[in-house]
Structures are given as structure tokens and as C-alpha cells.
N, C-alpha and C. Protein backbone atom coordinates (compact mmCIF):
# COMPACT_ATOMS: atom_id res chain seq x y z
N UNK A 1 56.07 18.14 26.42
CA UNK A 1 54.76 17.83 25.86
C UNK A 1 54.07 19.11 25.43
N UNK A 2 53.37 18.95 24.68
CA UNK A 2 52.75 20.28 23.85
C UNK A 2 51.16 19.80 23.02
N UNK A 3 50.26 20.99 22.88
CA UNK A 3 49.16 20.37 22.10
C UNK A 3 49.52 21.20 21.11
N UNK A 4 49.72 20.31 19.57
CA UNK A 4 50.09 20.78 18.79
C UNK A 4 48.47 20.64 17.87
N UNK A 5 48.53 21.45 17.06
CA UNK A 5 47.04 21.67 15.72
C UNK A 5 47.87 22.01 14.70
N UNK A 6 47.54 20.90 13.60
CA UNK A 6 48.41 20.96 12.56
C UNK A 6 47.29 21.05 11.22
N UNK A 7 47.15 22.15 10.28
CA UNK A 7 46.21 22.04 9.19
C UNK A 7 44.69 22.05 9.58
N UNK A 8 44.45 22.49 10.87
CA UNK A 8 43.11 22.02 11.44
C UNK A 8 41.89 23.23 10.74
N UNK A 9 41.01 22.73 10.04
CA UNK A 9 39.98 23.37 9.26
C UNK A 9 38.92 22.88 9.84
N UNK A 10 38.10 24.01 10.13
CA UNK A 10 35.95 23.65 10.84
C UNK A 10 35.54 24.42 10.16
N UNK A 11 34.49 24.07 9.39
CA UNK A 11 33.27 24.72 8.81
C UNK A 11 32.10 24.37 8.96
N UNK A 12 30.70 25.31 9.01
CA UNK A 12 29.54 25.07 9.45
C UNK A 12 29.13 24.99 7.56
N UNK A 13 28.74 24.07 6.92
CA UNK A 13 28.14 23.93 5.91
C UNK A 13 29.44 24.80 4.98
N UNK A 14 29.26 25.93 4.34
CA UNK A 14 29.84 27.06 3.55
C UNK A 14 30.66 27.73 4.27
N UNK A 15 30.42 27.63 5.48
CA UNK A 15 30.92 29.17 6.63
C UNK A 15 32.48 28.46 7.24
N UNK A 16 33.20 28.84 6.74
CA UNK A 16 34.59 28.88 7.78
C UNK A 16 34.67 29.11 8.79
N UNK A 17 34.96 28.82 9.87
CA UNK A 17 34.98 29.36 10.90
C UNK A 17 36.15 29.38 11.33
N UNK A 18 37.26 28.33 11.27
CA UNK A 18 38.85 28.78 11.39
C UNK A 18 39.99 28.26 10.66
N UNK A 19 40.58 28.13 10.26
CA UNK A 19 41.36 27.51 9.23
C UNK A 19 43.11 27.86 10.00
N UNK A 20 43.50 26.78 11.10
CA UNK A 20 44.90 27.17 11.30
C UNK A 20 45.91 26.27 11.01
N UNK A 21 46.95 26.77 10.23
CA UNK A 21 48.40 25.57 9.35
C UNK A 21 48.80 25.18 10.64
N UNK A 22 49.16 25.89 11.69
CA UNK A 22 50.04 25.60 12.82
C UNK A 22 50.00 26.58 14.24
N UNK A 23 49.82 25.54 15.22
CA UNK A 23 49.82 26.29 16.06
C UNK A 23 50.31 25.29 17.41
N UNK A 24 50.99 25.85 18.67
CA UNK A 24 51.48 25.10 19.57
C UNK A 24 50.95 25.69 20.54
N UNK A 25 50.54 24.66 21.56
CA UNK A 25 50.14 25.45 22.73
C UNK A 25 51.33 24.57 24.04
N UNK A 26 52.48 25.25 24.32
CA UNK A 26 53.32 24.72 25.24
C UNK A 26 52.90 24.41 26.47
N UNK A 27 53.16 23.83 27.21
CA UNK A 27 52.78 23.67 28.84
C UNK A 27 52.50 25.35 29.66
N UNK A 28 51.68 25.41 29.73
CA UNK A 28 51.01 26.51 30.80
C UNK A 28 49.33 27.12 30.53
N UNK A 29 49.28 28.80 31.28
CA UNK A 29 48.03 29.28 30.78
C UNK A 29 47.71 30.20 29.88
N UNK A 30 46.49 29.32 28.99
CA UNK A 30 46.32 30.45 27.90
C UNK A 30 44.87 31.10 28.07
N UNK A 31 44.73 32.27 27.56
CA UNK A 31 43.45 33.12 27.69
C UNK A 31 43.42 33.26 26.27
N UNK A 32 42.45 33.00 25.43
CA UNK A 32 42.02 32.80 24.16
C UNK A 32 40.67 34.41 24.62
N UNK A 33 41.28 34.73 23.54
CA UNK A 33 40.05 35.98 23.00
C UNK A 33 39.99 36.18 21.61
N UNK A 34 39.09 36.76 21.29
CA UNK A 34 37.99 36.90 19.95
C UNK A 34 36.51 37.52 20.46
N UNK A 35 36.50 37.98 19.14
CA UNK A 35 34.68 38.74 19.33
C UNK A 35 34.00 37.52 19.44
N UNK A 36 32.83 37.99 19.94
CA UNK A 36 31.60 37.01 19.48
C UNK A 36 31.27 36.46 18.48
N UNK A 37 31.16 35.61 17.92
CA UNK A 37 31.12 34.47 16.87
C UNK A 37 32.29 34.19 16.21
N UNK A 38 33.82 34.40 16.60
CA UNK A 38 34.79 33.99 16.09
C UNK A 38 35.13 32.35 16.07
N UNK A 39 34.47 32.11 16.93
CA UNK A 39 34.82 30.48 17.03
C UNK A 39 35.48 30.34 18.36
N UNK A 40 35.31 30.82 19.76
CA UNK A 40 36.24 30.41 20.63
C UNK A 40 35.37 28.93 21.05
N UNK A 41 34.46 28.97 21.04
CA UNK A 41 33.86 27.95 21.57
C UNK A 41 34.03 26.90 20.74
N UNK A 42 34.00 26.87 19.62
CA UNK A 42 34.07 25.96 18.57
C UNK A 42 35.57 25.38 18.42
N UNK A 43 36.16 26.22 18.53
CA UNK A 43 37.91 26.07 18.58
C UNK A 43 38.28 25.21 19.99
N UNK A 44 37.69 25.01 21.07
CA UNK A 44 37.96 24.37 22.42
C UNK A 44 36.89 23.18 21.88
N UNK A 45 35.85 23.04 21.45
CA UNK A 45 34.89 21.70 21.45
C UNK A 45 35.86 21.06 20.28
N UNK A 46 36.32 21.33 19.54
CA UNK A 46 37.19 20.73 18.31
C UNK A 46 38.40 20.08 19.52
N UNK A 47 39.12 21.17 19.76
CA UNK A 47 40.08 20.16 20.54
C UNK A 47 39.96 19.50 21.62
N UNK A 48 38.37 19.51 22.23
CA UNK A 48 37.64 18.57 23.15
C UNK A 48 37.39 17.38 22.48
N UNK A 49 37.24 17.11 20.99
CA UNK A 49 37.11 15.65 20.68
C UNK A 49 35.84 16.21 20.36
N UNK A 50 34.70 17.17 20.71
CA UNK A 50 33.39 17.45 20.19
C UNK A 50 33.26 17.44 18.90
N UNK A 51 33.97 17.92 18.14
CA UNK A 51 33.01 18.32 16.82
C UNK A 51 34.36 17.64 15.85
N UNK A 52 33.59 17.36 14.63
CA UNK A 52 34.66 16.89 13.50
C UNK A 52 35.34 17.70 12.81
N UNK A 53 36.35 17.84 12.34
CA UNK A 53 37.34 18.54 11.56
C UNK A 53 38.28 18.01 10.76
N UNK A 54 38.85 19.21 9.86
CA UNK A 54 40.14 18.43 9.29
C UNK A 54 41.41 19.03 9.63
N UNK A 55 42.44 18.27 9.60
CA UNK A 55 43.55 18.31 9.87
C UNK A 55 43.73 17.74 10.78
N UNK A 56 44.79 17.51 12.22
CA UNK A 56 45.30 17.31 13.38
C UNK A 56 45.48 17.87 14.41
N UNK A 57 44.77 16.98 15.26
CA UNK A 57 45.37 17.74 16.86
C UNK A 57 46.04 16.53 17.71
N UNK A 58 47.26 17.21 18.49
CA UNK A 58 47.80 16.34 19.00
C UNK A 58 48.52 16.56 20.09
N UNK A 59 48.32 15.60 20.73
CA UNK A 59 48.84 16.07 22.74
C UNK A 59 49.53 14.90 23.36
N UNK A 60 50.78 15.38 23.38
CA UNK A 60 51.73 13.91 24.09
C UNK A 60 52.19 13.01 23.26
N UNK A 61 52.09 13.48 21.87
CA UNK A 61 52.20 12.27 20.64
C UNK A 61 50.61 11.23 20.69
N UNK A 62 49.62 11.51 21.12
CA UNK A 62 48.70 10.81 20.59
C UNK A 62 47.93 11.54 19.81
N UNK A 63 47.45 11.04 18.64
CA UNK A 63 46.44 11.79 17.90
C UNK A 63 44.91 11.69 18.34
N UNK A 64 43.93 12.75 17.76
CA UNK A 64 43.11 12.66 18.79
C UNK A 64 42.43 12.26 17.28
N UNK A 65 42.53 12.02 16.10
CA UNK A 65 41.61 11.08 15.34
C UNK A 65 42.68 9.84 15.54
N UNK A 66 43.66 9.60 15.63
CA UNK A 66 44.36 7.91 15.50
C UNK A 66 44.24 7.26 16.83
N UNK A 67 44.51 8.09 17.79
CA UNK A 67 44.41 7.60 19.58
C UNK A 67 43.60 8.61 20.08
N UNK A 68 42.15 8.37 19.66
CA UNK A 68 41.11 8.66 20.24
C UNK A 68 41.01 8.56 21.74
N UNK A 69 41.18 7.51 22.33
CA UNK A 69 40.33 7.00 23.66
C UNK A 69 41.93 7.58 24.51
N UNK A 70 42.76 7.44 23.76
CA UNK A 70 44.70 7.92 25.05
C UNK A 70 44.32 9.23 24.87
N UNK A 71 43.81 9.98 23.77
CA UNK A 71 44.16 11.28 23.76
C UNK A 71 42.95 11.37 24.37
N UNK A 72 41.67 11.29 24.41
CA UNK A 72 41.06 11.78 25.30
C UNK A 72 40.55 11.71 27.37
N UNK A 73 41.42 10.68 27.09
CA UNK A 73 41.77 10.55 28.94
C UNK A 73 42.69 11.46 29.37
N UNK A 74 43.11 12.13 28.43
CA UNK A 74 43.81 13.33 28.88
C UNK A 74 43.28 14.82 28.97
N UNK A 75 42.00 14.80 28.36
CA UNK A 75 41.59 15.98 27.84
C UNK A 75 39.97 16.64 28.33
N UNK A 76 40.07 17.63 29.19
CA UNK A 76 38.92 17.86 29.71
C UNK A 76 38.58 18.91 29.36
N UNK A 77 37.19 19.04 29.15
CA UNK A 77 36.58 20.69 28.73
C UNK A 77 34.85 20.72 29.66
N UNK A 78 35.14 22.35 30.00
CA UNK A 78 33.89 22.40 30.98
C UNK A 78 33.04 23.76 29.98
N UNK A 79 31.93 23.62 29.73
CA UNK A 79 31.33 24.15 28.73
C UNK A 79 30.98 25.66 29.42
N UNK A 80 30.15 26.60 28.89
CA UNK A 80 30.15 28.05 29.14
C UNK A 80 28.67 27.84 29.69
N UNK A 81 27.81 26.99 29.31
CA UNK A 81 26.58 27.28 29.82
C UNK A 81 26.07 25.29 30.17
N UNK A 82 26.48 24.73 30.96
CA UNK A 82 26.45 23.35 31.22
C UNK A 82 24.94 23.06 31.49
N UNK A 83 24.86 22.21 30.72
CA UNK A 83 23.66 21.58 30.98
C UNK A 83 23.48 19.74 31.01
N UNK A 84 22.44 19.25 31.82
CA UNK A 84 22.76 17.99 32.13
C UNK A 84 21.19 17.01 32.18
N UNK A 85 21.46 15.53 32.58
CA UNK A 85 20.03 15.54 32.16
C UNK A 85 19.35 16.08 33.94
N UNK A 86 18.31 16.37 33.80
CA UNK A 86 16.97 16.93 35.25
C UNK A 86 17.18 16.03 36.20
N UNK A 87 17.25 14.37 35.85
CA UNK A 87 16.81 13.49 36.89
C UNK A 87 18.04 13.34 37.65
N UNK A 88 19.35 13.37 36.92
CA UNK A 88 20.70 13.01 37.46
C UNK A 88 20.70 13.95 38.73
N UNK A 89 21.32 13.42 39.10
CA UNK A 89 21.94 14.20 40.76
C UNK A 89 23.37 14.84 40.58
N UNK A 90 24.08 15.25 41.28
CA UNK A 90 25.28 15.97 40.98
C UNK A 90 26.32 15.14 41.27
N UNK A 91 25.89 14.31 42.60
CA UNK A 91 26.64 12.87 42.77
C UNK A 91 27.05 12.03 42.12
N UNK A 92 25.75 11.92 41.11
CA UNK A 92 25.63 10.19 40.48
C UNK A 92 26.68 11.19 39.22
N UNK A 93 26.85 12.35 38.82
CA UNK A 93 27.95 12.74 37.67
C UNK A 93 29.22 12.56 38.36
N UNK A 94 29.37 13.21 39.09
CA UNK A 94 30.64 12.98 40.08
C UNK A 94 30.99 11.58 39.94
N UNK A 95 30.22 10.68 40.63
CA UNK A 95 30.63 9.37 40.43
C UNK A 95 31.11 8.90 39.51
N UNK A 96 30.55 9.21 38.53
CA UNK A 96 30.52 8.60 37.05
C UNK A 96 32.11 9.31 36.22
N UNK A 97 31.58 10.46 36.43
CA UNK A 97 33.15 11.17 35.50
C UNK A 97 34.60 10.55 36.60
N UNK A 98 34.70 10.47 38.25
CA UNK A 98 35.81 10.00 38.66
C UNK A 98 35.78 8.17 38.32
N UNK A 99 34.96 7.78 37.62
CA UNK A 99 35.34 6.00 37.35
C UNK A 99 35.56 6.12 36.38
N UNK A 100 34.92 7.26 35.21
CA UNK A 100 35.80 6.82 34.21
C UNK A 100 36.71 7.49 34.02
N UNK A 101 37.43 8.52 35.03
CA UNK A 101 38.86 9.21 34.30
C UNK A 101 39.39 8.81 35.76
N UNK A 102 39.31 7.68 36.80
CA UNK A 102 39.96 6.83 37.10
C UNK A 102 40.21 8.06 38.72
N UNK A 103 39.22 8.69 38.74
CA UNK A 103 39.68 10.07 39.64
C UNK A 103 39.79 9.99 41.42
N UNK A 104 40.95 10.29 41.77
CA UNK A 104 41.56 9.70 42.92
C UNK A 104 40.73 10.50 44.18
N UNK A 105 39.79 9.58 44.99
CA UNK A 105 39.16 10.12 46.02
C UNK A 105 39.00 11.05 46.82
N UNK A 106 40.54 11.27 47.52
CA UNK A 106 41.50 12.37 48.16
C UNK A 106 40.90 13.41 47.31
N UNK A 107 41.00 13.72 45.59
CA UNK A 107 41.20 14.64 45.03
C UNK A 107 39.36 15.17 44.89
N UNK A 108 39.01 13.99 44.46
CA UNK A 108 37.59 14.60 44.30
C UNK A 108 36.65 15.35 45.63
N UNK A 109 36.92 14.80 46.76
CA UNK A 109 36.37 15.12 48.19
C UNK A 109 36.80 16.52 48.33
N UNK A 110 38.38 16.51 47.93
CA UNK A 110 38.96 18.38 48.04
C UNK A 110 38.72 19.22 47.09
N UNK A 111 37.91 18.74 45.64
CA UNK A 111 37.45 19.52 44.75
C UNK A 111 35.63 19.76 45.26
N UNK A 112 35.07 19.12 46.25
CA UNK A 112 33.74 19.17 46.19
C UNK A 112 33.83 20.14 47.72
N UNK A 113 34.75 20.43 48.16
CA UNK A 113 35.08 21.22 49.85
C UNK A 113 35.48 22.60 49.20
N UNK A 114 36.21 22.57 48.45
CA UNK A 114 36.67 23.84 47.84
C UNK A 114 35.97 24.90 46.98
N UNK A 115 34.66 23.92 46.43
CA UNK A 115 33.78 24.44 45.52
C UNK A 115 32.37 24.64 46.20
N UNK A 116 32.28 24.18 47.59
CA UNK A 116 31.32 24.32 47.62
C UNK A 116 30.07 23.68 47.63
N UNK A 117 30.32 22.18 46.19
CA UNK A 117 29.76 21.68 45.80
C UNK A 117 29.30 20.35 46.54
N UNK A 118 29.83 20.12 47.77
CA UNK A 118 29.15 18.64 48.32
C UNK A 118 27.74 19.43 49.30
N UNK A 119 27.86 20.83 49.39
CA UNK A 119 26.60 21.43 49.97
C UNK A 119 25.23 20.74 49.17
N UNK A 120 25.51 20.98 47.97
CA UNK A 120 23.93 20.44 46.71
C UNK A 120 24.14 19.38 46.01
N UNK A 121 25.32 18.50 46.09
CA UNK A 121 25.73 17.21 45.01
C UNK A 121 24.84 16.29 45.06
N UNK A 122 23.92 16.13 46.07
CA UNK A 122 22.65 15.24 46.16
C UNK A 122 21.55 15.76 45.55
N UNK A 123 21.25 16.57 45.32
CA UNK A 123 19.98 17.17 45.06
C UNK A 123 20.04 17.06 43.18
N UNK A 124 18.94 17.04 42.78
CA UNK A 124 18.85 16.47 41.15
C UNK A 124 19.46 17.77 40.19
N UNK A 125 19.98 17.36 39.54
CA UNK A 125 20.55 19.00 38.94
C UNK A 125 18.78 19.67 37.91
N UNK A 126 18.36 19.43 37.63
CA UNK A 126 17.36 19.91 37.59
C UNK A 126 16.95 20.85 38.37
N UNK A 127 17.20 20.67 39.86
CA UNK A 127 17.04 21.89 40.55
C UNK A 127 17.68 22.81 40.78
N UNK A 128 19.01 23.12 40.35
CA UNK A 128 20.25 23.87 40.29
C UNK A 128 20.12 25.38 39.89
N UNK A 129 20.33 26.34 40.29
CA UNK A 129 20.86 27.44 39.87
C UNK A 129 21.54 27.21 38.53
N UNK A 130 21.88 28.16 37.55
CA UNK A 130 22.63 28.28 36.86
C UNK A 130 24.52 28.55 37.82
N UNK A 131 24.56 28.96 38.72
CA UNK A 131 25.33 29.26 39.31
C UNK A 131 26.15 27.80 39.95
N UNK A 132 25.24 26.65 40.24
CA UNK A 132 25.35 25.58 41.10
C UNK A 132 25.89 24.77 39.46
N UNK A 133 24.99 24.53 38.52
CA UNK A 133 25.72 24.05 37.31
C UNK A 133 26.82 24.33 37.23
N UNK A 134 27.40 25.85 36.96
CA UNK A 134 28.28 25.94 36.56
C UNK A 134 29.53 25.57 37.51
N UNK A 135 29.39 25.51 38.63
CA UNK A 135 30.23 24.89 39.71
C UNK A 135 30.71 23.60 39.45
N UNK A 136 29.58 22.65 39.21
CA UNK A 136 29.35 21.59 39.53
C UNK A 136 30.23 21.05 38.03
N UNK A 137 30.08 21.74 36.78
CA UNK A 137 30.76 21.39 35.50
C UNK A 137 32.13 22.32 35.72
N UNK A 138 32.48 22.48 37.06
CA UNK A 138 33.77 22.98 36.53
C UNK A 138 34.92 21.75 37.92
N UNK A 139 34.17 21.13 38.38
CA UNK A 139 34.43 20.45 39.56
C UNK A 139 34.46 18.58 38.57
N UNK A 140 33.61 19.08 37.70
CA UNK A 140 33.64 17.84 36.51
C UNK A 140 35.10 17.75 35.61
N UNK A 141 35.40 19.06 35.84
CA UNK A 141 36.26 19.00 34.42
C UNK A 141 37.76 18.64 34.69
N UNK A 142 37.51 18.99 36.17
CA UNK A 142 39.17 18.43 36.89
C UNK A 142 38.85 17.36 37.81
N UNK A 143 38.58 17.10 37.89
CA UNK A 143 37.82 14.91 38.14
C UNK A 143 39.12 14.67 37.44
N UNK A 144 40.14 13.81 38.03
CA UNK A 144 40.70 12.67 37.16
C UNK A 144 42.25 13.11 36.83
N UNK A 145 42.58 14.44 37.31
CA UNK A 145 43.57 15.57 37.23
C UNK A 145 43.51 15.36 35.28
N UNK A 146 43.63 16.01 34.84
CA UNK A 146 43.88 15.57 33.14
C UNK A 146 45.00 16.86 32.43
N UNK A 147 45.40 16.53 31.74
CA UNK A 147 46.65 17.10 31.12
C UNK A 147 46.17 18.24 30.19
N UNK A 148 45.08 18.63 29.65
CA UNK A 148 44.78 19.17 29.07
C UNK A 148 43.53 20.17 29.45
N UNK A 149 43.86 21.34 30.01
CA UNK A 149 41.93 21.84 30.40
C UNK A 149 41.51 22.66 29.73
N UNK A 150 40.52 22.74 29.21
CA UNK A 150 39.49 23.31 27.89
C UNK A 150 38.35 24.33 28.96
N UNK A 151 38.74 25.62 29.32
CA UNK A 151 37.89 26.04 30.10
C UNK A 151 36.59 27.17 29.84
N UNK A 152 35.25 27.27 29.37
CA UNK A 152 35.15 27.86 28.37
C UNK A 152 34.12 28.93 29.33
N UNK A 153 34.09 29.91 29.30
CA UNK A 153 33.73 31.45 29.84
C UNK A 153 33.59 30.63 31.49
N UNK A 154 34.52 30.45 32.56
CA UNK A 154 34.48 29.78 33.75
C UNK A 154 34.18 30.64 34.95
N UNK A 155 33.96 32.17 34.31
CA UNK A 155 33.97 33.10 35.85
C UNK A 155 32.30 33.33 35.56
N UNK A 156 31.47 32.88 34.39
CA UNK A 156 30.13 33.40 34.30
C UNK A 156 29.39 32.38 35.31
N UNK A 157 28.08 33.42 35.53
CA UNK A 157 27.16 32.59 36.74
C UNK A 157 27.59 32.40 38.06
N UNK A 158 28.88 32.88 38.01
CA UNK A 158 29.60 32.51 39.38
C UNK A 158 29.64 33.44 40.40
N UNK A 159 29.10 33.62 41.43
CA UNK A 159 29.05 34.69 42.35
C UNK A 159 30.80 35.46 42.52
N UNK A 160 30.52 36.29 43.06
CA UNK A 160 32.25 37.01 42.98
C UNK A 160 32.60 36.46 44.28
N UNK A 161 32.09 35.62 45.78
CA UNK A 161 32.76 35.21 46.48
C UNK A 161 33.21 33.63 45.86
N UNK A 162 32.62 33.92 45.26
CA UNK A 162 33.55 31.75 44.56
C UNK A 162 34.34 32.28 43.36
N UNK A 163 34.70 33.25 42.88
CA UNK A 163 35.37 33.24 41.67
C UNK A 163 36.73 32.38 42.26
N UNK A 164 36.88 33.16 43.22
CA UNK A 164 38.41 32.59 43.95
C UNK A 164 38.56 31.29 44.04
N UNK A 165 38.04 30.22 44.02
CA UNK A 165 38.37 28.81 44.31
C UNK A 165 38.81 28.20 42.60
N UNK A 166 38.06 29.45 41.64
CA UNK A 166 38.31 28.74 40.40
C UNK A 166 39.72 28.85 40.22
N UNK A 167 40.45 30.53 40.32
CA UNK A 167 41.65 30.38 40.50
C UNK A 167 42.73 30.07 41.27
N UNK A 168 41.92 29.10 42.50
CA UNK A 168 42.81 28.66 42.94
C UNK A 168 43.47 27.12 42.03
N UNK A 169 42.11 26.80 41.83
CA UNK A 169 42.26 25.21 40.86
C UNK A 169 43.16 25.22 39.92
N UNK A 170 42.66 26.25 39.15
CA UNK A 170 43.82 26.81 37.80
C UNK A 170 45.34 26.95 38.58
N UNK A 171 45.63 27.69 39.55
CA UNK A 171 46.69 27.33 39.89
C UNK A 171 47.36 26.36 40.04
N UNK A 172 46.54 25.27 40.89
CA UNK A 172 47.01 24.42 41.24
C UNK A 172 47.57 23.17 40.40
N UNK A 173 46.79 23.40 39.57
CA UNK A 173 47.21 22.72 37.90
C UNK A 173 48.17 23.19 37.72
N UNK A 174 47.99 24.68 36.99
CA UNK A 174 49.56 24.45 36.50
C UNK A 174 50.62 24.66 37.75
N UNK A 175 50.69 24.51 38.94
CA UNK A 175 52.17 24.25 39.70
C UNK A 175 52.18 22.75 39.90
N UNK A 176 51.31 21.66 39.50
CA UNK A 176 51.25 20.12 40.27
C UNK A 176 51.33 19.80 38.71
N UNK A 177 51.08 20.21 37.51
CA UNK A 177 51.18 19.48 36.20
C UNK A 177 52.00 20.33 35.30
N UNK A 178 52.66 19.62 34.46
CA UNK A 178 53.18 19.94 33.37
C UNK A 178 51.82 19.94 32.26
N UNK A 179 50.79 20.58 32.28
CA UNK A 179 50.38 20.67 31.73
C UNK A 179 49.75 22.15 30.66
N UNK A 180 48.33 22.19 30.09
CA UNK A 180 48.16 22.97 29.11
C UNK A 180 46.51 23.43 29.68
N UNK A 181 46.27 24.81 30.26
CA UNK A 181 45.10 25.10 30.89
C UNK A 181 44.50 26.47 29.65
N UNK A 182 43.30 26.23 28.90
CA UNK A 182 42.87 27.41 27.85
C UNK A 182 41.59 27.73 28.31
N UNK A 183 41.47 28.72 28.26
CA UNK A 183 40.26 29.27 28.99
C UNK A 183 39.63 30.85 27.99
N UNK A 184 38.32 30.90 27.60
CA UNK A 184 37.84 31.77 27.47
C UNK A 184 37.12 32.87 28.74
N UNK A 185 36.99 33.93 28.17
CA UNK A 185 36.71 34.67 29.60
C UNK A 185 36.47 36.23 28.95
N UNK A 186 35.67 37.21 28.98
CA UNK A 186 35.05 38.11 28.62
C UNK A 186 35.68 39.24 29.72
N UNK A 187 36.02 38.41 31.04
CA UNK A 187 36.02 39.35 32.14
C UNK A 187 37.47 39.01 32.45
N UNK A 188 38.35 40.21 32.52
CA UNK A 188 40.06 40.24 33.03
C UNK A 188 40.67 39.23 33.64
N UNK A 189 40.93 38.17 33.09
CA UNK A 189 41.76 37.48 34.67
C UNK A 189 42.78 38.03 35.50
N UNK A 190 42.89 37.75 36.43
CA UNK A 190 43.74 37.97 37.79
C UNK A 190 45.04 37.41 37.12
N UNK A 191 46.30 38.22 36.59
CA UNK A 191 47.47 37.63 36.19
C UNK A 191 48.16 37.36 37.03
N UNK A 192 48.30 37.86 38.16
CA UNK A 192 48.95 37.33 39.21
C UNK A 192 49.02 35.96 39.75
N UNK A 193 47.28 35.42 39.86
CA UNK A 193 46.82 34.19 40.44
C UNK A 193 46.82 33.10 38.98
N UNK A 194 47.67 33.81 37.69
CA UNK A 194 48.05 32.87 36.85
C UNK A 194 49.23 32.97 36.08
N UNK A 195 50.68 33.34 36.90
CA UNK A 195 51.64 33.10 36.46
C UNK A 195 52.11 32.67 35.33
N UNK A 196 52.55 33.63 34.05
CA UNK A 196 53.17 33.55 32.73
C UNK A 196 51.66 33.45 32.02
N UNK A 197 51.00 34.00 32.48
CA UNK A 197 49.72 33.75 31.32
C UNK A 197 49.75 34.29 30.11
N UNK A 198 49.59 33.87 28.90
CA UNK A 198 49.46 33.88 27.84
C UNK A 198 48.30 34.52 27.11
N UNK A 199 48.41 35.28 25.98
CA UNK A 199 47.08 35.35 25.22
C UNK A 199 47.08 34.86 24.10
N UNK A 200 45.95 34.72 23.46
CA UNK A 200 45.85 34.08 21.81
C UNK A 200 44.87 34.85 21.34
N UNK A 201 44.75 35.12 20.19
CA UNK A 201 43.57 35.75 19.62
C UNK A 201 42.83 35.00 18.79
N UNK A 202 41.65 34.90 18.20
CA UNK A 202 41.17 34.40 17.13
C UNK A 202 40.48 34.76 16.27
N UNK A 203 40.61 35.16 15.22
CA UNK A 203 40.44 36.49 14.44
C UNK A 203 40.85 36.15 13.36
N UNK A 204 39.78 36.46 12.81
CA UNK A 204 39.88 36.38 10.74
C UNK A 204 40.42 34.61 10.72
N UNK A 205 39.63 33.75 11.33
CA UNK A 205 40.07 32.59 11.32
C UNK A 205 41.02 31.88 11.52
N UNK A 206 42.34 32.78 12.33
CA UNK A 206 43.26 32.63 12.58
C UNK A 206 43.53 32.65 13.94
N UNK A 207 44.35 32.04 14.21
CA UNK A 207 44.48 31.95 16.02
C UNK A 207 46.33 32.49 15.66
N UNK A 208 46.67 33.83 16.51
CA UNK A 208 47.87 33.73 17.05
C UNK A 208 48.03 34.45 18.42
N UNK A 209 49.15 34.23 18.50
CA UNK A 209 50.13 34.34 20.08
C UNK A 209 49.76 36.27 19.91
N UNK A 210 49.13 36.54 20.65
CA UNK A 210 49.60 37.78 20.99
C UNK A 210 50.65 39.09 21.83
């Protein structure tokens, strides 16, 4: 299985922002870099199903414009700066993202112990740290285990004694899935705690393998 992008073009009005004929992303981890305003963010919300484009993306043989709803039960992305509505609780999201990506109890209880996150999951996210958000949307994004993770700047806001639980998750993905983990990140990852990691660049509208 592979997420393949075939012809995939985004533009803001006039402005290009990436234009790639082909590109494969095989089963494992990738670290996507580019300057600031290259499009990394835009390049992960496109293959999140966020934003419209042309050409194809495709994961497992489903298309994500023809098999919208298959390709996206596979496909999770946790944003760089998460935001949610004030009144919600951290619970009532929890709840909500494991019913609809079907997310197995066992798993969610050991993602909310590991993170930290059943300390504040009651309390309204409105009251949250930026630090507690970003926990809390990265504890969202693996709800449901999913084949695809879209991880976008995941070490920001995060104190340096919790960085570690993120890479433990990332690990644990890719040794329990055949899957595809992309992550932006400003700050070095730990290559060790991500075995065969990969880079990509994105640059001059082009994404390649570096």
C-alpha cells in the first residue's frame, strides 16, 4: 500500500503553491521540510481531504475525490496550531472522534495515560493551554489507529518532558502498521526513535525525496 499524488495542482487565486506530476509516499516515516510559505501545511491539508485541488491522491486504491468517505477513514491529520470550539470539553471530542473512526477503548484509555491527557479531558477546552490543545489534537489524530498520519509541526507548544510520548506514538505506528506517518517539524527529530526516516523537500513547488 502506498499514498500515491498523481498531477496534484493547489493554487491560492493566481499563486501556485505546488504543482507535483508524481510522487509516492511508501509505508513508513517522512519528515517534509521547506521554508516558510512553501506549502507544507497546505500540502498535508490537501492530502487531509481539507482543501480542493486538482489532480489525485490515492491510498490503498481508494481515491480521495471518487472514495471520499473509505479514503478518509483512513486518514488523520493533527494541525500545527489546533483550535476547537470554547464550550466543548476534551472528552465530549474524544468521544466523538473514537465513534466515528470506530476507536477501540483499550486504545483510547492508553492514548489519554500516555499523554497525559485524561489529567484535563473534562475541563472545556476553552480553558486549555496552548500546550494542553496541542496534546489533546495529537491524542485526536490517532483515535481509531488510521493508516495514514498527517502530522503538522507536533513537537511545538509541547513541553520537552512530553516530547517523548509523541515519539513514542510515532513509533508505535509504524512497528503495529503498515502504514504512512508525515510530519512537519522545524526542530531535528530523534532518528533513532524513528527508524528509516525519510526526508522530502518542498521547494519551488516541487516535493522530492531527498
Amino acid at each position: 500500500m502506498s499514498l500515491i499524488l498523481s498531477n496534484v495542482e493547489k493554487s491560492f487565486g493566481d499563486h501556485l503553491i505546488f504543482e507535483i506530476d508524481h510522487f509516492q509516499f511508501d509505508p513508513g516515516a517522512y519528515w517534509m521540510l521547506g521554508t516558510n510559505g512553501a506549502g507544507k501545511t497546505t500540502l498535508l491539508k490537501t492530502i487531509g481531504g481539507m482543501l480542493p485541488f486538482q489532480g489525485e491522491v490515492m491510498w490503498n486504491n481508494f481515491s480521495l475525490k471518487e472514495n471520499r468517505r473509505n479514503y478518509l477513514r483512513q486518514v488523520s491529520y493533527a494541525p500545527a496550531e489546533p483550535l476547537y470550539p470554547q464550550f466543548v470539553s476534551g472528552r465530549e471530542l474524544i468521544n466523538f472522534y473514537a465513534e466515528c473512526r470506530s476507536g477501540e477503548a483499550d486504545h483510547v484509555k492508553e492514548l489519554l495515560s500516555v499523554s497525559g491527557v485524561e489529567k484535563f479531558a473534562d475541563g472545556k477546552t476553552g480553558t486549555y493551554s496552548t500546550g494542553m490543545l496541542k496534546k489533546l489534537s495529537i491524542v485526536l489524530a490517532f483515535i481509531g489507529r488510521p493508516s495514514v498520519l498527517l502530522l503538522d509541526e507536533p513537537l511545538i507548544t509541547i513541553d520537552k518532558g512530553s516530547v517523548h510520548f509523541i515519539y513514542d506514538l510515532m513509533h508505535d505506528f509504524l512497528n503495529q502498521q503498515h502504514g504512512v506517518l508525515i510530519f512537519t517539524s522545524h526542530q531535528t527529530p530523534v532518528e533513532t526513535d524513528l527508524p528509516g526516516l525519510k526526508k522530502v523537500n518542498l521547494m519551488d513547488e516541487k516535493l522530492t525525496e531527498v
